[in-house]
PDB file of N, CA and C in Angstrom:
ATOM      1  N   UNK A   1      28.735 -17.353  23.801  1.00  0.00           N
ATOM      2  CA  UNK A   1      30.101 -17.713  23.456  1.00  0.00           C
ATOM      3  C   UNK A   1      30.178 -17.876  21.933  1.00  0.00           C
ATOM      4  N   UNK A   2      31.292 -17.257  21.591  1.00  0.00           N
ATOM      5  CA  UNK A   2      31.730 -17.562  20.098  1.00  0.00           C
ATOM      6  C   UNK A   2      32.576 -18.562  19.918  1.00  0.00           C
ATOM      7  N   UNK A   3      32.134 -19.123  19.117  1.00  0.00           N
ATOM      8  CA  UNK A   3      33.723 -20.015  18.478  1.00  0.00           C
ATOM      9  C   UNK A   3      33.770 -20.184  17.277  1.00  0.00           C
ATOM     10  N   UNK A   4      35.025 -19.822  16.825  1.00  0.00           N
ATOM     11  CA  UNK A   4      35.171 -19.540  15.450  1.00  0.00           C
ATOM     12  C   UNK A   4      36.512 -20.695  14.951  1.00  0.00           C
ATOM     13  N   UNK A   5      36.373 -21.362  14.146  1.00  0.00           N
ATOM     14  CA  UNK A   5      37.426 -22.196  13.054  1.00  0.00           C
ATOM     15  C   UNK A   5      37.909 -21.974  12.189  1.00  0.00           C
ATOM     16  N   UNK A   6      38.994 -20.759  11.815  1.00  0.00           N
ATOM     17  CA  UNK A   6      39.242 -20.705  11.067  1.00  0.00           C
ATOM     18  C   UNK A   6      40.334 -21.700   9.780  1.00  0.00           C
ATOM     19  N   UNK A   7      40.102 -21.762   8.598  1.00  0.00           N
ATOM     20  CA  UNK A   7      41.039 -22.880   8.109  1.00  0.00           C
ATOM     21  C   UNK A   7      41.008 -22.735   6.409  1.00  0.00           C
ATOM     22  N   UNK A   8      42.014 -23.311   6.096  1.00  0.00           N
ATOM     23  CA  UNK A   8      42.594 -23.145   4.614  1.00  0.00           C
ATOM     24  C   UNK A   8      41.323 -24.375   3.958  1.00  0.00           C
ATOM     25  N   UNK A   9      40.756 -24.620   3.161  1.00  0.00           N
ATOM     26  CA  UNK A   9      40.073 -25.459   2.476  1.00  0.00           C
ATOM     27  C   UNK A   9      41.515 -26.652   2.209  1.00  0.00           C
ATOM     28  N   UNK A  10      41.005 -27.722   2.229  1.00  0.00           N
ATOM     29  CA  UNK A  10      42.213 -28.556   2.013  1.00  0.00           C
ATOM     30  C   UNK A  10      42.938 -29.201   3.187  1.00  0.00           C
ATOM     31  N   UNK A  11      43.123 -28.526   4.461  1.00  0.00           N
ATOM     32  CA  UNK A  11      43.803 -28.370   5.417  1.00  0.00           C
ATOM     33  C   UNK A  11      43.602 -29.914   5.790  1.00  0.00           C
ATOM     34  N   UNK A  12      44.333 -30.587   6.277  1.00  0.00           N
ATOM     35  CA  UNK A  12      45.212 -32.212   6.491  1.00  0.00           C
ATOM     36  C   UNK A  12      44.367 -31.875   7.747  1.00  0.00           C
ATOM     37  N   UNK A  13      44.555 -30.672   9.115  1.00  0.00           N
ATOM     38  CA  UNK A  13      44.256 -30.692  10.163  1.00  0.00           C
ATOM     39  C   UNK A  13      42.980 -30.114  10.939  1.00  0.00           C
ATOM     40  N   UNK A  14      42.094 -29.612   9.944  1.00  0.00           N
ATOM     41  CA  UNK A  14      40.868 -29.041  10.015  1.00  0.00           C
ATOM     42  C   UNK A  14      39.587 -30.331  10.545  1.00  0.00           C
ATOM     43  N   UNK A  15      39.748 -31.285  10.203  1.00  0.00           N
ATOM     44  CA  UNK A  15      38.883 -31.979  10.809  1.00  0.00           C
ATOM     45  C   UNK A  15      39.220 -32.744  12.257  1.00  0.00           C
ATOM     46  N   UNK A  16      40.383 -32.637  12.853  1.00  0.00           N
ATOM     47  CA  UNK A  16      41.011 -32.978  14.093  1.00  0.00           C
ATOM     48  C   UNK A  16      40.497 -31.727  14.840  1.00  0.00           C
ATOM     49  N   UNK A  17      41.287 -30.610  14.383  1.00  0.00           N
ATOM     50  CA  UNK A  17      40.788 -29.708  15.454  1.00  0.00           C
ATOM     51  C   UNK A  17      39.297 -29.465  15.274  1.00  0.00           C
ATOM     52  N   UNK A  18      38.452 -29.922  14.589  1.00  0.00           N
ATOM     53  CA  UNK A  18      37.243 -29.847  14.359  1.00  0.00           C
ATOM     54  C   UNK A  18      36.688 -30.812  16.291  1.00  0.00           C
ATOM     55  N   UNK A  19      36.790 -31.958  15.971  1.00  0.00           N
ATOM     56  CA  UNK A  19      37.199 -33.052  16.406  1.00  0.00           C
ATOM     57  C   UNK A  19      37.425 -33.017  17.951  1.00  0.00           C
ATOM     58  N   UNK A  20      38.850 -32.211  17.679  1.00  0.00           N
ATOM     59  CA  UNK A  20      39.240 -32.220  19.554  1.00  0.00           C
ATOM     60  C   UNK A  20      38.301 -30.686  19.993  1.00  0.00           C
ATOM     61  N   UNK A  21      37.850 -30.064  19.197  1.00  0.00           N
ATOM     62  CA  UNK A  21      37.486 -28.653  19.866  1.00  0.00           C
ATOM     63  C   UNK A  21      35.734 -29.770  20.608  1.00  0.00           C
ATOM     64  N   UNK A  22      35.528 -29.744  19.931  1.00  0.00           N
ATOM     65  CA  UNK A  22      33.924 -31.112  20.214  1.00  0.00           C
ATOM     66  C   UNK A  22      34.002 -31.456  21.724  1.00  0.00           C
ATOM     67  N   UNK A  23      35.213 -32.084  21.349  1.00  0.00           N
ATOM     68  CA  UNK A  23      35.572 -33.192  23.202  1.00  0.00           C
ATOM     69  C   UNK A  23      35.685 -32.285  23.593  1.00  0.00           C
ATOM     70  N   UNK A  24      36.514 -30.929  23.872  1.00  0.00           N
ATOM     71  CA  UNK A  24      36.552 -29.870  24.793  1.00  0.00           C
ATOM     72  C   UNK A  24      35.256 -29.487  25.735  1.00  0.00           C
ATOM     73  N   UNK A  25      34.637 -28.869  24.445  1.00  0.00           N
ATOM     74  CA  UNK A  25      33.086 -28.695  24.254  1.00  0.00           C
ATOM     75  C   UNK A  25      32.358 -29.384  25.413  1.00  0.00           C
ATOM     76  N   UNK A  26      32.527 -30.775  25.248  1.00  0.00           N
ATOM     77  CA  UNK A  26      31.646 -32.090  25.984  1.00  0.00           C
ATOM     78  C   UNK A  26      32.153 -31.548  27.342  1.00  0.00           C
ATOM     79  N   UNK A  27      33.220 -31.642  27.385  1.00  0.00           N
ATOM     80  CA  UNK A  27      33.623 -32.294  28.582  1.00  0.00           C
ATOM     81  C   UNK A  27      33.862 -30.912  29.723  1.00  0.00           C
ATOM     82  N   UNK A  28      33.233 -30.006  28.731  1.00  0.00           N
ATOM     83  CA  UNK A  28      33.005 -28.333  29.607  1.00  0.00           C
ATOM     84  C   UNK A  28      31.497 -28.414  29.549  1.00  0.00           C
ATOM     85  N   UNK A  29      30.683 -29.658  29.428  1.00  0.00           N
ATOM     86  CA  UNK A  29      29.506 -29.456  29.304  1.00  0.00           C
ATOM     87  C   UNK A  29      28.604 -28.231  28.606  1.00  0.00           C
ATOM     88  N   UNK A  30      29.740 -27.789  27.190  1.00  0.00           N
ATOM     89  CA  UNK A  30      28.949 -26.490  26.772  1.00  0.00           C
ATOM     90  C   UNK A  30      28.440 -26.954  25.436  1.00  0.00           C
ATOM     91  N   UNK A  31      27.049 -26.233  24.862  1.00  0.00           N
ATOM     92  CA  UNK A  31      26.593 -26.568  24.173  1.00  0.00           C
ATOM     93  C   UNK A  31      27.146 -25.131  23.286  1.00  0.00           C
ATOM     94  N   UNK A  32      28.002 -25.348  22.617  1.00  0.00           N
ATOM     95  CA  UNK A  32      27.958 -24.135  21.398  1.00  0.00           C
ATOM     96  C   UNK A  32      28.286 -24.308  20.138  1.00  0.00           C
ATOM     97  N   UNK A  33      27.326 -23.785  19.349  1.00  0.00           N
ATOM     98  CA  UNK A  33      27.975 -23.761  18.225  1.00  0.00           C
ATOM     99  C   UNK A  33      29.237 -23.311  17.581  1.00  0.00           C
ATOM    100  N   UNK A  34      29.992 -24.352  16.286  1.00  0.00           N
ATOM    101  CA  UNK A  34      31.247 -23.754  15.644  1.00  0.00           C
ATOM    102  C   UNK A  34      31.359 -23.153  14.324  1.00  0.00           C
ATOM    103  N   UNK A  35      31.328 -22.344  14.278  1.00  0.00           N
ATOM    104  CA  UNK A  35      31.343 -21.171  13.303  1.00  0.00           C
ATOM    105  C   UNK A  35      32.957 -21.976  12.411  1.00  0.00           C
ATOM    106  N   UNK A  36      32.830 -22.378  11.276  1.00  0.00           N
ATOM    107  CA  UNK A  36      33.980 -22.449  10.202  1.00  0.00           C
ATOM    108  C   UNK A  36      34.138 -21.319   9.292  1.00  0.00           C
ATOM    109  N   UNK A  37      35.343 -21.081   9.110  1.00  0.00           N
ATOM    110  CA  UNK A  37      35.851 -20.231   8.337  1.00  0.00           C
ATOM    111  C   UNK A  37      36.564 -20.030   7.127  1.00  0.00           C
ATOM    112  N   UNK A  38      36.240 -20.165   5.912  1.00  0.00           N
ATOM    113  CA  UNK A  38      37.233 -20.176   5.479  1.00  0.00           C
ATOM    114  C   UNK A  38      38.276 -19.379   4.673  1.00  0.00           C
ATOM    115  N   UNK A  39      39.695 -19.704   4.984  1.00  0.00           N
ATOM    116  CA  UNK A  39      40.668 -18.489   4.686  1.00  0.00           C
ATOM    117  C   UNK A  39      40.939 -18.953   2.911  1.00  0.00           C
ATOM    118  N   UNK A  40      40.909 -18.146   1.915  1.00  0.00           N
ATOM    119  CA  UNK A  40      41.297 -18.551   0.865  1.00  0.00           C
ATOM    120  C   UNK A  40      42.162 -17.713   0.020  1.00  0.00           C
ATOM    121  N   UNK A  41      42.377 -16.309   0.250  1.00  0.00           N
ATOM    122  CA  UNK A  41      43.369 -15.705  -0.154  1.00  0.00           C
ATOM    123  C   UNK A  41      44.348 -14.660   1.028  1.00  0.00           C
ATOM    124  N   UNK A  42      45.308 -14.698   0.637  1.00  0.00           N
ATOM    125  CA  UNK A  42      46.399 -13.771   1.773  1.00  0.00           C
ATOM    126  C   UNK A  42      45.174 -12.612   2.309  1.00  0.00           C
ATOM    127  N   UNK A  43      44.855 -11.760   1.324  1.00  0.00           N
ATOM    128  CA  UNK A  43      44.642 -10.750   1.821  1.00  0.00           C
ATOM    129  C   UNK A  43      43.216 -10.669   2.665  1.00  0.00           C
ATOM    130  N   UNK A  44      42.448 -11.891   2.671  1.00  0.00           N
ATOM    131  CA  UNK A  44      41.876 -12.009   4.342  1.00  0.00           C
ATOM    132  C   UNK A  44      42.356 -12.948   5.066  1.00  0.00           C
ATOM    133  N   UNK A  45      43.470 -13.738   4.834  1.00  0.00           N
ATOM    134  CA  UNK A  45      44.182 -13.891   5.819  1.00  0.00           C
ATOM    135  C   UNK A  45      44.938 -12.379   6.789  1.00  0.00           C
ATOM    136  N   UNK A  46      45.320 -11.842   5.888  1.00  0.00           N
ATOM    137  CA  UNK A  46      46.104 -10.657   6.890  1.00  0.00           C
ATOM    138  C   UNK A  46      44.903  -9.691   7.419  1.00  0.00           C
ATOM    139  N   UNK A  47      43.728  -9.681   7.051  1.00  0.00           N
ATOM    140  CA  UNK A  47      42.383  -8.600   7.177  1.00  0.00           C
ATOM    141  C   UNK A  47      42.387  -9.195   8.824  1.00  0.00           C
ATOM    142  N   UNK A  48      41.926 -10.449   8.700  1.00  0.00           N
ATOM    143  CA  UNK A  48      41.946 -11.603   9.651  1.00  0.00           C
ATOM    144  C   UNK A  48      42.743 -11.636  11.118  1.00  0.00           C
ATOM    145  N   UNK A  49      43.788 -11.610  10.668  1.00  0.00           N
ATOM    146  CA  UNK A  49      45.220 -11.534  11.775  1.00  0.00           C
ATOM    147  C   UNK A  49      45.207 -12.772  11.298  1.00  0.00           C
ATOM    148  N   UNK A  50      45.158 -13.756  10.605  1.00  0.00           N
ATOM    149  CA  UNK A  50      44.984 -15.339  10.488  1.00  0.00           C
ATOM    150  C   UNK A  50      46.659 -16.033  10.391  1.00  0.00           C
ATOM    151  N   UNK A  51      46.744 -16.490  11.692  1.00  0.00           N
ATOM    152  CA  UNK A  51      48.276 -16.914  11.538  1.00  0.00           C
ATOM    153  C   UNK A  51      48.677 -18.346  11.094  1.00  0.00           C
ATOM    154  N   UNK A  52      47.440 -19.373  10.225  1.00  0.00           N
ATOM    155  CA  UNK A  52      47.432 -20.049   9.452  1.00  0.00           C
ATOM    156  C   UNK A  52      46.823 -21.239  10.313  1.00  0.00           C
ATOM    157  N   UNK A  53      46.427 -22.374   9.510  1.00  0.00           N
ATOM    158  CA  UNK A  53      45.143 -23.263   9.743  1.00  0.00           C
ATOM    159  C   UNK A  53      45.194 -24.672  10.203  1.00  0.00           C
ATOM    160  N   UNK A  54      44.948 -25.073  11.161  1.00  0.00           N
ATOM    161  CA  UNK A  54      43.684 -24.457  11.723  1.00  0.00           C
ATOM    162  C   UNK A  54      43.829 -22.995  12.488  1.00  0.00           C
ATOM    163  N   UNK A  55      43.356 -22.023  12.801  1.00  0.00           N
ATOM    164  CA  UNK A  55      43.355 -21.164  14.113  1.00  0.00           C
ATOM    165  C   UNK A  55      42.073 -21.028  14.682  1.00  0.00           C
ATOM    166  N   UNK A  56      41.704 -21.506  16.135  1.00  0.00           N
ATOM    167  CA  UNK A  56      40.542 -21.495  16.975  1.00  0.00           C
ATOM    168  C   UNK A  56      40.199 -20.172  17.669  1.00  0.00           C
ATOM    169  N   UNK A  57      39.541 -19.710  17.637  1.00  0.00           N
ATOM    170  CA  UNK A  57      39.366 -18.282  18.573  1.00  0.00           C
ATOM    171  C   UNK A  57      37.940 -18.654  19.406  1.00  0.00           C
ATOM    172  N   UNK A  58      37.957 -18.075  20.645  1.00  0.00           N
ATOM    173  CA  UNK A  58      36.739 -18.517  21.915  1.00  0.00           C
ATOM    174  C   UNK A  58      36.732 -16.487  21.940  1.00  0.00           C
ATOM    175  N   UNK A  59      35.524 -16.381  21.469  1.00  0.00           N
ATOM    176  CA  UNK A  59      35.221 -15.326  21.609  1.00  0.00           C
ATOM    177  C   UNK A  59      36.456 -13.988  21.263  1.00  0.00           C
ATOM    178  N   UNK A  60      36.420 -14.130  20.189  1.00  0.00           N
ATOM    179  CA  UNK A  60      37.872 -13.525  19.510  1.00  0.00           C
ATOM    180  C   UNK A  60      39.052 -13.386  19.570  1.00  0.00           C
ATOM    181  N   UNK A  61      39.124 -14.760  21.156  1.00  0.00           N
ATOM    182  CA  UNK A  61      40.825 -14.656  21.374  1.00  0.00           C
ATOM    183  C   UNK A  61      41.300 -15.897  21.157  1.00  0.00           C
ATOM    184  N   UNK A  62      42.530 -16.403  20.185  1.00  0.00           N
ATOM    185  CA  UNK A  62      43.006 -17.719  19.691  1.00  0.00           C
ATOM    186  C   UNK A  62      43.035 -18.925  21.354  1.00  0.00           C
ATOM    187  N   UNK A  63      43.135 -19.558  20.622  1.00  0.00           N
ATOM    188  CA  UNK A  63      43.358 -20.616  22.169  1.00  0.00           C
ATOM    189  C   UNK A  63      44.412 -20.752  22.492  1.00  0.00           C
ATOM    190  N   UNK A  64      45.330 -20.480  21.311  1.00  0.00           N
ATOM    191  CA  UNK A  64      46.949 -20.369  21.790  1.00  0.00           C
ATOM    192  C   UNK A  64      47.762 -19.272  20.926  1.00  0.00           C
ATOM    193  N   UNK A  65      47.715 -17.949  22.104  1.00  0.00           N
ATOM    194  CA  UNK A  65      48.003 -16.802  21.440  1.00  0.00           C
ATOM    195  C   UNK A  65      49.769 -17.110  20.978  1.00  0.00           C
ATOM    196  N   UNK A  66      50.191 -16.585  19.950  1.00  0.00           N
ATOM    197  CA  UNK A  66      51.099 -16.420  19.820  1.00  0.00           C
ATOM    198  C   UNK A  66      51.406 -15.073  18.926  1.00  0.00           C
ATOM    199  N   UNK A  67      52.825 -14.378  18.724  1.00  0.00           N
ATOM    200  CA  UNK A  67      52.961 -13.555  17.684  1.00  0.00           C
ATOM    201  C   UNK A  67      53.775 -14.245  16.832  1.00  0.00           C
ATOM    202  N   UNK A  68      52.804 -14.420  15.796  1.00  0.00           N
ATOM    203  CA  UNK A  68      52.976 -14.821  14.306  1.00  0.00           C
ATOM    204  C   UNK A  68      54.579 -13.618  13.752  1.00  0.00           C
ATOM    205  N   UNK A  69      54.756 -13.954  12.431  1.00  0.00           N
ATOM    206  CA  UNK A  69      55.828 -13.394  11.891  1.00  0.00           C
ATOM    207  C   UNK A  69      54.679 -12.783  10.762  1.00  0.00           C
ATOM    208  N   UNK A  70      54.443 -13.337  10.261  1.00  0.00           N
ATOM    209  CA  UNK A  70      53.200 -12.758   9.320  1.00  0.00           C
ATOM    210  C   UNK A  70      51.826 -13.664   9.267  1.00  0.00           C
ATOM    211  N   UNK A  71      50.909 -13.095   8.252  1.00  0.00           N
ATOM    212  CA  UNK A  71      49.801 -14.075   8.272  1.00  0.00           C
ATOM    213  C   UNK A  71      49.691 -14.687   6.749  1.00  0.00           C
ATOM    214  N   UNK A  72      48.974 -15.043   6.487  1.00  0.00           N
ATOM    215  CA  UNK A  72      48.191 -15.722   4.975  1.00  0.00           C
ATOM    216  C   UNK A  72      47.974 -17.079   5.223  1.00  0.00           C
ATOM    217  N   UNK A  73      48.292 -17.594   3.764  1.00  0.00           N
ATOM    218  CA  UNK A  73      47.466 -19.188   3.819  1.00  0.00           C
ATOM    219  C   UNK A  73      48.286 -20.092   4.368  1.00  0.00           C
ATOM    220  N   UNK A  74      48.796 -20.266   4.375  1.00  0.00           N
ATOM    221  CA  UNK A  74      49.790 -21.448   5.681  1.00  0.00           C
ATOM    222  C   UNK A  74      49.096 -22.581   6.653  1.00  0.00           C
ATOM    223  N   UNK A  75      49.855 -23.516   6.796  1.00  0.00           N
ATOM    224  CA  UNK A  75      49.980 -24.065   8.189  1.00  0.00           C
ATOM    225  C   UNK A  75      49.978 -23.419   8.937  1.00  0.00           C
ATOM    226  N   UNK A  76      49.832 -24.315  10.090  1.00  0.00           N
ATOM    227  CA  UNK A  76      50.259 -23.635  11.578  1.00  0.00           C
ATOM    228  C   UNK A  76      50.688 -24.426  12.238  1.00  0.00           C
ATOM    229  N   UNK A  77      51.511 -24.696  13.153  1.00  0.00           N
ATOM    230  CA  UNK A  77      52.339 -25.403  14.124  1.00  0.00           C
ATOM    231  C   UNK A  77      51.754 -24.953  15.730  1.00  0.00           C
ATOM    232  N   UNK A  78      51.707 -25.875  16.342  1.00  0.00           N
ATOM    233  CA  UNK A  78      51.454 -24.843  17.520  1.00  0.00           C
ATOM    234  C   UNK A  78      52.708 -25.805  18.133  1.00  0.00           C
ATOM    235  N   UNK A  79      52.342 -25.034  19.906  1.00  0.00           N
ATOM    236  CA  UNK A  79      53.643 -25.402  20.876  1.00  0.00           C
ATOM    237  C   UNK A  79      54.019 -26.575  21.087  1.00  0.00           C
ATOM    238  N   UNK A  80      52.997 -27.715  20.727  1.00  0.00           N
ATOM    239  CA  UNK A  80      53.562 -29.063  21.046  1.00  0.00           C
ATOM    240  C   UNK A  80      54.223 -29.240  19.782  1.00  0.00           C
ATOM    241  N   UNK A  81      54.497 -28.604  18.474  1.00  0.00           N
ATOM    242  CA  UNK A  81      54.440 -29.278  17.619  1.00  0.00           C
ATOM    243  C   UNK A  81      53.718 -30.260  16.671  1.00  0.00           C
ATOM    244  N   UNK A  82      52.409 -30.490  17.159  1.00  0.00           N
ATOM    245  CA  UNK A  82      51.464 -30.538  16.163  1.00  0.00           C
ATOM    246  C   UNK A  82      50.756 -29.639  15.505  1.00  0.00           C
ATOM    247  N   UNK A  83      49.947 -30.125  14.663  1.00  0.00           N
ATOM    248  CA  UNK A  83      49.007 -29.159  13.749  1.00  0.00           C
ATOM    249  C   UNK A  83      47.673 -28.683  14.401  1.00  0.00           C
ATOM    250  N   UNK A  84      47.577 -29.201  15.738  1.00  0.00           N
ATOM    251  CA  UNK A  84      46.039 -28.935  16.189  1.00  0.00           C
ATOM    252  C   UNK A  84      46.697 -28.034  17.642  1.00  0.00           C
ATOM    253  N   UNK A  85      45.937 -27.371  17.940  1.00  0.00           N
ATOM    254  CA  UNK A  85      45.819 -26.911  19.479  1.00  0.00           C
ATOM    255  C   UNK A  85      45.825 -28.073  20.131  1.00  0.00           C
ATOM    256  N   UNK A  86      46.857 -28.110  21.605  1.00  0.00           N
ATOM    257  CA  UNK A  86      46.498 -29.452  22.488  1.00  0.00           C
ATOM    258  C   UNK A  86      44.685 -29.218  23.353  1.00  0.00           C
ATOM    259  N   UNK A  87      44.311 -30.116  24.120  1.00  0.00           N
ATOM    260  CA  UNK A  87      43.018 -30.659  23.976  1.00  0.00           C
ATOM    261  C   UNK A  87      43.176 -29.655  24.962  1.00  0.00           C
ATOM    262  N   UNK A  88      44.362 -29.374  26.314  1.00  0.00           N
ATOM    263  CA  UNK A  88      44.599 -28.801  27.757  1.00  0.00           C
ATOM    264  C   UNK A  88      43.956 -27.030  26.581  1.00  0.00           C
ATOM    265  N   UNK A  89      44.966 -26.646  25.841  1.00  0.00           N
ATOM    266  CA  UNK A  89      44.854 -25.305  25.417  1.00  0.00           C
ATOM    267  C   UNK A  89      43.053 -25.014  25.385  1.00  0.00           C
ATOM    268  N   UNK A  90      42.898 -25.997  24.330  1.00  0.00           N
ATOM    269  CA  UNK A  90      40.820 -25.765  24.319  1.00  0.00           C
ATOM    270  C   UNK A  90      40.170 -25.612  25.402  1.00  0.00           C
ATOM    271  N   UNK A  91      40.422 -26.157  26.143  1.00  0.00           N
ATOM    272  CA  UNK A  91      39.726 -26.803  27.147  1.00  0.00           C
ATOM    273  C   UNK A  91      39.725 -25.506  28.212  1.00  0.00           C
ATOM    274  N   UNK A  92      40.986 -24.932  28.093  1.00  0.00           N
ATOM    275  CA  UNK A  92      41.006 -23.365  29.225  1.00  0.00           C
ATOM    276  C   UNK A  92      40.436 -22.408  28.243  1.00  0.00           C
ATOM    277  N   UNK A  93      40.485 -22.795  27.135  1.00  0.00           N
ATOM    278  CA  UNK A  93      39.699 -21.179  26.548  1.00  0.00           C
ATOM    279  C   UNK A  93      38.145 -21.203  26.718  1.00  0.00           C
ATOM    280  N   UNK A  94      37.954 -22.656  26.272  1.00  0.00           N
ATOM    281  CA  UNK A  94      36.077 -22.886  26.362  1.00  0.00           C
ATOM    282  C   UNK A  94      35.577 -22.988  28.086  1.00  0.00           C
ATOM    283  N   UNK A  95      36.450 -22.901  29.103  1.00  0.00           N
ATOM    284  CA  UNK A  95      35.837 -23.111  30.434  1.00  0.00           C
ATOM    285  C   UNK A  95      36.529 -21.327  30.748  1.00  0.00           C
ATOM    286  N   UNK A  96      37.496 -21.020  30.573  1.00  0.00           N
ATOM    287  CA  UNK A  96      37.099 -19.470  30.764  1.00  0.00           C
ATOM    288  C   UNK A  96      36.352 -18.464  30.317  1.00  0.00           C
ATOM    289  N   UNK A  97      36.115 -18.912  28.819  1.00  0.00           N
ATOM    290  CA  UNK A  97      35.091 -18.210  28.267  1.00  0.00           C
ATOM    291  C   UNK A  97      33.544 -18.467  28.789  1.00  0.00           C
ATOM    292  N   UNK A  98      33.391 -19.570  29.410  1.00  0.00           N
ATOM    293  CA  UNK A  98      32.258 -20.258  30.248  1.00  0.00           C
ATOM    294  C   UNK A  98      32.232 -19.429  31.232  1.00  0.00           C
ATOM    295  N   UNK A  99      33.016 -19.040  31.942  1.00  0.00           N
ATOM    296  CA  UNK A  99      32.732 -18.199  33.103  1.00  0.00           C
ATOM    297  C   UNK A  99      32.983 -16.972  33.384  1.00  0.00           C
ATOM    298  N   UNK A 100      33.391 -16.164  31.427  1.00  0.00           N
ATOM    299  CA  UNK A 100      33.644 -15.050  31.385  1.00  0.00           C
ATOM    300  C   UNK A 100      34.691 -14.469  31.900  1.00  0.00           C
ATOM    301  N   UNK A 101      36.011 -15.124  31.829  1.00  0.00           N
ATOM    302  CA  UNK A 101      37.300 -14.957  32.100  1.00  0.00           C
ATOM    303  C   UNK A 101      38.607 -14.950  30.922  1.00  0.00           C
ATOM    304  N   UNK A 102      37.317 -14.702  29.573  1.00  0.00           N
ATOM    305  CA  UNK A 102      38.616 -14.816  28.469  1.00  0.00           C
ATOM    306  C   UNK A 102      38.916 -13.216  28.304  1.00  0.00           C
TER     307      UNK A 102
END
């Protein structure tokens, strides 16, 4: 399993989703390592698909796909309206990717 973090240096929300991706982790009983990333200019943000930071990917697919309007250095909002993926979103990417269903 991959997991990748991608994030702006600076980012207010990079150590939460650091944080909640962990508890996911635990509580899927998976031991994997997290690959950080960091995005620092547009043009690997857009190389990227990077629809701004934090963005989590479980084996190259985000935990909460959406279509972006564009990419670069930005925030990101997700569906609840916070800055992190909810704990439910992690939690189905790292237990499907566990059983090879991403």
């Amino acid at each position: 399993m991959v997991i990748e973090l991608f994030y702006v240096p600076g980012c207010p929300n990079h150590q939460a989703a650091i944080d909640k991706l962990r508890n996911a982790l635990r509580s899927a009983a998976i031991d994997a390592p997290i690959q950080e990333i960091a995005i620092r200019d547009d043009a690997t943000a857009r190389q990227l698909k990077f629809p701004g930071s934090p963005t989590i990917r479980v084996d190259g697919r985000d935990v909460e796909p959406s279509a972006p309007d564009s990419y670069g250095v930005a925030c990101r909002l997700y569906s609840d309206g916070t800055g992190v993926p909810s704990l439910e979103a992690l939690r189905r990417a790292v237990e499907g990717a566990g059983k090879g269903n991403v």
